[in-house]
N, C-alpha and C. Protein backbone atom coordinates (compact mmCIF):
# COMPACT_ATOMS: atom_id res chain seq x y z
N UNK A 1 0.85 -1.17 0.00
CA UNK A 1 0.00 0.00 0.00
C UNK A 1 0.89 1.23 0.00
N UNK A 2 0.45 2.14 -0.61
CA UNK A 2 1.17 3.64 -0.47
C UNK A 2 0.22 4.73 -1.03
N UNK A 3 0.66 5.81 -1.22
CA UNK A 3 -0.18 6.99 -1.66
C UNK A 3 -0.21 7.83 -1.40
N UNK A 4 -0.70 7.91 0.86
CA UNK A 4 -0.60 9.00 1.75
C UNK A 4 0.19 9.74 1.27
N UNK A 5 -0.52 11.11 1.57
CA UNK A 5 0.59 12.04 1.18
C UNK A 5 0.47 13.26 2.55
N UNK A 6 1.47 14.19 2.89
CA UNK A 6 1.45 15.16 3.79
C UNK A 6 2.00 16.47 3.08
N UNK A 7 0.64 17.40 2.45
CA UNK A 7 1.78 18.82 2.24
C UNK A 7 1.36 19.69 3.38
N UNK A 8 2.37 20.30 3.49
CA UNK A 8 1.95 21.95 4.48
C UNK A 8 3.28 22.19 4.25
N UNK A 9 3.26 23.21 5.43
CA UNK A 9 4.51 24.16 5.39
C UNK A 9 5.69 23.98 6.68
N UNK A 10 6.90 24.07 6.20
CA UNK A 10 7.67 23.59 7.39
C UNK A 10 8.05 24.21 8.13
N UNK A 11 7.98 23.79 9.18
CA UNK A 11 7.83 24.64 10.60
C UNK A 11 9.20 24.83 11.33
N UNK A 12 9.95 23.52 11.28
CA UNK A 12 11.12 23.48 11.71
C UNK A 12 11.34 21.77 11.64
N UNK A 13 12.27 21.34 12.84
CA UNK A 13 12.59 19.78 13.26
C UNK A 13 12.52 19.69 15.22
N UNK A 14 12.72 18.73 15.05
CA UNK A 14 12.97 18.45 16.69
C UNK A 14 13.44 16.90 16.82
N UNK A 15 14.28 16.90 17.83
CA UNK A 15 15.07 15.64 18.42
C UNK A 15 13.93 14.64 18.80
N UNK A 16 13.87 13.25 18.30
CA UNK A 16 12.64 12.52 19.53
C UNK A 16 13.27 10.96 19.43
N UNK A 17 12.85 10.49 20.62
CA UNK A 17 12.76 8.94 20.77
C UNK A 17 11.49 8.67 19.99
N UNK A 18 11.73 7.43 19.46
CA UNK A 18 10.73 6.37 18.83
C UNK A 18 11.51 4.72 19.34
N UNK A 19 10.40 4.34 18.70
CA UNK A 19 10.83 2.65 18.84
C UNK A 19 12.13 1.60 18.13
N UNK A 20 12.89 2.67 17.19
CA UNK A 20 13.96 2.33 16.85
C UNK A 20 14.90 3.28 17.45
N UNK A 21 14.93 4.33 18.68
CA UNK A 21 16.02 4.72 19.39
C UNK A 21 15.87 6.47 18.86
N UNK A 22 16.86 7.20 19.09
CA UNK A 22 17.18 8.87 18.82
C UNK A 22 16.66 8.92 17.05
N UNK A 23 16.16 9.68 17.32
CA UNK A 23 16.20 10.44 15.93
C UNK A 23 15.47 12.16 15.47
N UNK A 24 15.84 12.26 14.08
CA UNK A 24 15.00 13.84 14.38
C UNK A 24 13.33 13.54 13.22
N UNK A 25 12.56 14.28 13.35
CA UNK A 25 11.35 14.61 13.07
C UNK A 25 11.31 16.18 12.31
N UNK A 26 10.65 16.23 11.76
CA UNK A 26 10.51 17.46 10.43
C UNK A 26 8.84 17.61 11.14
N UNK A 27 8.77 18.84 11.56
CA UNK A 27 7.69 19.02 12.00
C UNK A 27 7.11 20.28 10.68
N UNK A 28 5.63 19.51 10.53
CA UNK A 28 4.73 20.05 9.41
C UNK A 28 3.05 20.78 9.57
N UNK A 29 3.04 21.85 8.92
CA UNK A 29 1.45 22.62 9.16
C UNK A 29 1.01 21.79 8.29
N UNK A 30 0.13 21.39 8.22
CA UNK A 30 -1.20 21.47 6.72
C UNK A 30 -1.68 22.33 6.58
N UNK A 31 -3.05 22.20 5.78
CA UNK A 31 -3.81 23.34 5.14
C UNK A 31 -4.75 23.45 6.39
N UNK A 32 -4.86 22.68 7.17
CA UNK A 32 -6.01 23.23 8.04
C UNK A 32 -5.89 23.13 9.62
N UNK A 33 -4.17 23.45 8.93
CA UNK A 33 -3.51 23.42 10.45
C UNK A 33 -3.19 22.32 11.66
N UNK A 34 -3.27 21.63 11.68
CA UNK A 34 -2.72 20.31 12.29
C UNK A 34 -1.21 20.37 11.92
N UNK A 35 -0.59 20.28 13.08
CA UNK A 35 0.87 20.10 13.17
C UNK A 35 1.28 18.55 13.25
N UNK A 36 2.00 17.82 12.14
CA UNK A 36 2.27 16.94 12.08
C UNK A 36 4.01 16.84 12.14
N UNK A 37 4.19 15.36 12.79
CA UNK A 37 5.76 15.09 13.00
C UNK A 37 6.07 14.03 12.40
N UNK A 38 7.10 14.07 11.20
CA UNK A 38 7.52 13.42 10.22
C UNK A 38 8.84 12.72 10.40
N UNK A 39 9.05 11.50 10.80
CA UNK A 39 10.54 10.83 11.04
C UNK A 39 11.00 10.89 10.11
N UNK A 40 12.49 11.29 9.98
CA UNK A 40 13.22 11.80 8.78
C UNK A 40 14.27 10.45 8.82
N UNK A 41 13.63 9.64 7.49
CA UNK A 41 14.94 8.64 7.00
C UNK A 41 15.99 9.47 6.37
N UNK A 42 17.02 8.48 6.33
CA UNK A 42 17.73 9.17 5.66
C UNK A 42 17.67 9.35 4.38
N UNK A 43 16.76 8.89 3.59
CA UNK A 43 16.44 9.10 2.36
C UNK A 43 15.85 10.88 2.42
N UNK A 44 15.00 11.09 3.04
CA UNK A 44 14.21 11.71 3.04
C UNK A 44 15.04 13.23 4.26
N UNK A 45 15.94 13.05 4.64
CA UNK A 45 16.84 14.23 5.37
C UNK A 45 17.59 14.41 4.58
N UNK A 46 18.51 13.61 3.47
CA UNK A 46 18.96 14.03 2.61
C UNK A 46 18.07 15.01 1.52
N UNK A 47 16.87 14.48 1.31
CA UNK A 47 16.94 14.83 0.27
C UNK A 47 15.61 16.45 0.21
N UNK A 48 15.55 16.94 1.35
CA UNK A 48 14.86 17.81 2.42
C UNK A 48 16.41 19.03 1.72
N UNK A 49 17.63 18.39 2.30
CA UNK A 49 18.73 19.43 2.27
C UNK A 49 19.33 19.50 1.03
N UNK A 50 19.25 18.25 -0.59
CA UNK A 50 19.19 18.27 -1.98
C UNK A 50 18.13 19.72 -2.21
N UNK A 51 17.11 19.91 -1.82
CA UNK A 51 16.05 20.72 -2.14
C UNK A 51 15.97 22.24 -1.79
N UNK A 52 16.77 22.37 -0.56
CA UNK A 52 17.30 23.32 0.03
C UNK A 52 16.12 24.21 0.78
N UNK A 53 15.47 22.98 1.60
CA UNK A 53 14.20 23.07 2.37
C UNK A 53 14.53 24.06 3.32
N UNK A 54 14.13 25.26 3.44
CA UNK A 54 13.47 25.92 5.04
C UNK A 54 12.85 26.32 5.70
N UNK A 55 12.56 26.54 6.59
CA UNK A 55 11.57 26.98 7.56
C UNK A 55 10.27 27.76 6.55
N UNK A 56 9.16 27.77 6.66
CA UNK A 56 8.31 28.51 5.81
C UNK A 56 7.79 28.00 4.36
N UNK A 57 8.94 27.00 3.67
CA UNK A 57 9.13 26.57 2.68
C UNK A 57 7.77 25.34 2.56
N UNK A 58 7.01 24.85 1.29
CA UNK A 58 6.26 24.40 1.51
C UNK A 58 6.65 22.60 1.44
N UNK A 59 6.25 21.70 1.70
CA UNK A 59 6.58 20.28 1.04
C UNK A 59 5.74 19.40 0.93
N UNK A 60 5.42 18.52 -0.14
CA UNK A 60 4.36 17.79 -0.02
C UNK A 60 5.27 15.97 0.00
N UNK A 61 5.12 14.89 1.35
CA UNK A 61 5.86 13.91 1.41
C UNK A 61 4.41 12.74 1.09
N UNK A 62 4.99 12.12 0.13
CA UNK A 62 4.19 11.01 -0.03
C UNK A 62 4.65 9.53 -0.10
N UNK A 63 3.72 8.41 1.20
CA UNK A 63 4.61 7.17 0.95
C UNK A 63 4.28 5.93 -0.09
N UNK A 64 5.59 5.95 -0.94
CA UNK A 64 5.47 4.93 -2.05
C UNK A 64 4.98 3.52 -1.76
N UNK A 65 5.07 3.35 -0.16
CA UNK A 65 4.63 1.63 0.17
C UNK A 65 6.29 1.20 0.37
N UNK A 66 5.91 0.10 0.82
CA UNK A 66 6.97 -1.06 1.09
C UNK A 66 8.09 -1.55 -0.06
N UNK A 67 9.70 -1.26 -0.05
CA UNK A 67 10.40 -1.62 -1.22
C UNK A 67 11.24 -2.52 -0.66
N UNK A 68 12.01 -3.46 -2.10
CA UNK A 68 12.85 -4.42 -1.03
C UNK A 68 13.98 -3.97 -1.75
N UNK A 69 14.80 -3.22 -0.99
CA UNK A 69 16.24 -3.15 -1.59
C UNK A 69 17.35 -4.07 -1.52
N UNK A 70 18.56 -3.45 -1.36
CA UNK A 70 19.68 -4.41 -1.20
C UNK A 70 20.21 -5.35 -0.33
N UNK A 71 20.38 -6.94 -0.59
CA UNK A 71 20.59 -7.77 0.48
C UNK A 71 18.73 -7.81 0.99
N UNK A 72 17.98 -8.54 -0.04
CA UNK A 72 16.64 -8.41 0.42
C UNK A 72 15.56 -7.40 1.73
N UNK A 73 16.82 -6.51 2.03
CA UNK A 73 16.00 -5.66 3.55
C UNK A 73 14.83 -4.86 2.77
N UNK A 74 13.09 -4.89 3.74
CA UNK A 74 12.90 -4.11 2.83
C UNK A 74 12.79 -2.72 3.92
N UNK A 75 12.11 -1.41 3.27
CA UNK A 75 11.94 0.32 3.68
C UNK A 75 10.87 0.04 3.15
N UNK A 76 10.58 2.26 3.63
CA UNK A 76 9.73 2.40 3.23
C UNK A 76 9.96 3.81 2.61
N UNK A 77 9.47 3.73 0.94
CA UNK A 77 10.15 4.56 0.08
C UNK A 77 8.87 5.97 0.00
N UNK A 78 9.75 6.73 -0.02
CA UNK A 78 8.63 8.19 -0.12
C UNK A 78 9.32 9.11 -1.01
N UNK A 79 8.49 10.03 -1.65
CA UNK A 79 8.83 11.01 -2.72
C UNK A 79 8.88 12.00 -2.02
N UNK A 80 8.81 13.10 -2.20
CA UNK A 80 9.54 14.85 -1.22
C UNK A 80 9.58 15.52 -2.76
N UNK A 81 8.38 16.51 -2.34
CA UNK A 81 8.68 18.09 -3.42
C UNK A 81 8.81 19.23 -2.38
N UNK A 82 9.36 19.78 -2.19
CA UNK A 82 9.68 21.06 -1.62
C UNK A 82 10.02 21.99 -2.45
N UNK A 83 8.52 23.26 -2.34
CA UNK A 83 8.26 24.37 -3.21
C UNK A 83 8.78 25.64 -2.38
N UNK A 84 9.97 26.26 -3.09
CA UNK A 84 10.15 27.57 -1.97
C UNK A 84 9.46 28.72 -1.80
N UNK A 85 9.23 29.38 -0.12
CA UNK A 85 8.58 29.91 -0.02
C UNK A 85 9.08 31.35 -1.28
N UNK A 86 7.63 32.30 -1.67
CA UNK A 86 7.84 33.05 -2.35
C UNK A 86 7.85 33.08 -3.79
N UNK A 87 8.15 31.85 -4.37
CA UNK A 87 8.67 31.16 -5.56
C UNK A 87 7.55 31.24 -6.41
């Protein structure tokens, strides 16, 4: 399954525990305001700073579903557009 998607506008990040240990979160507005917190793979922190994402800047993250990459492990693959603010 995949599809979900999350756009709004980015607010900032923050440090958090989850169930795989430390990590950071990309915290997100929507359109109708709900603040959402986005665990940042590293697919997806890279490619936040490829885009040259900041604060204010808009992004829409959507998840592709379940992939099996290398050495059969599988993820979970997501796309990232980040529109700059002003633009």
């Amino acid at each position: 399954m995949g599809g979900e998607s999350l756009a709004g506008v980015i607010m900032g990040s923050q440090k958090a525990s989850g169930a795989y240990g430390q990590g950071t979160q990309a915290i997100v507005k929507d359109a109708d305001g709900k603040t959402w917190a986005v665990w940042l793979t590293t697919w997806l922190s890279e490619n936040f700073k490829a885009q040259g994402a900041e604060i204010g800047d808009l992004c829409c993250i959507t998840f592709l579903g379940k992939k099996v990459g290398g050495f059969g492990k599988t993820y979970n693959a997501y796309s990232l557009v980040v529109e700059k603010y002003g633009i």
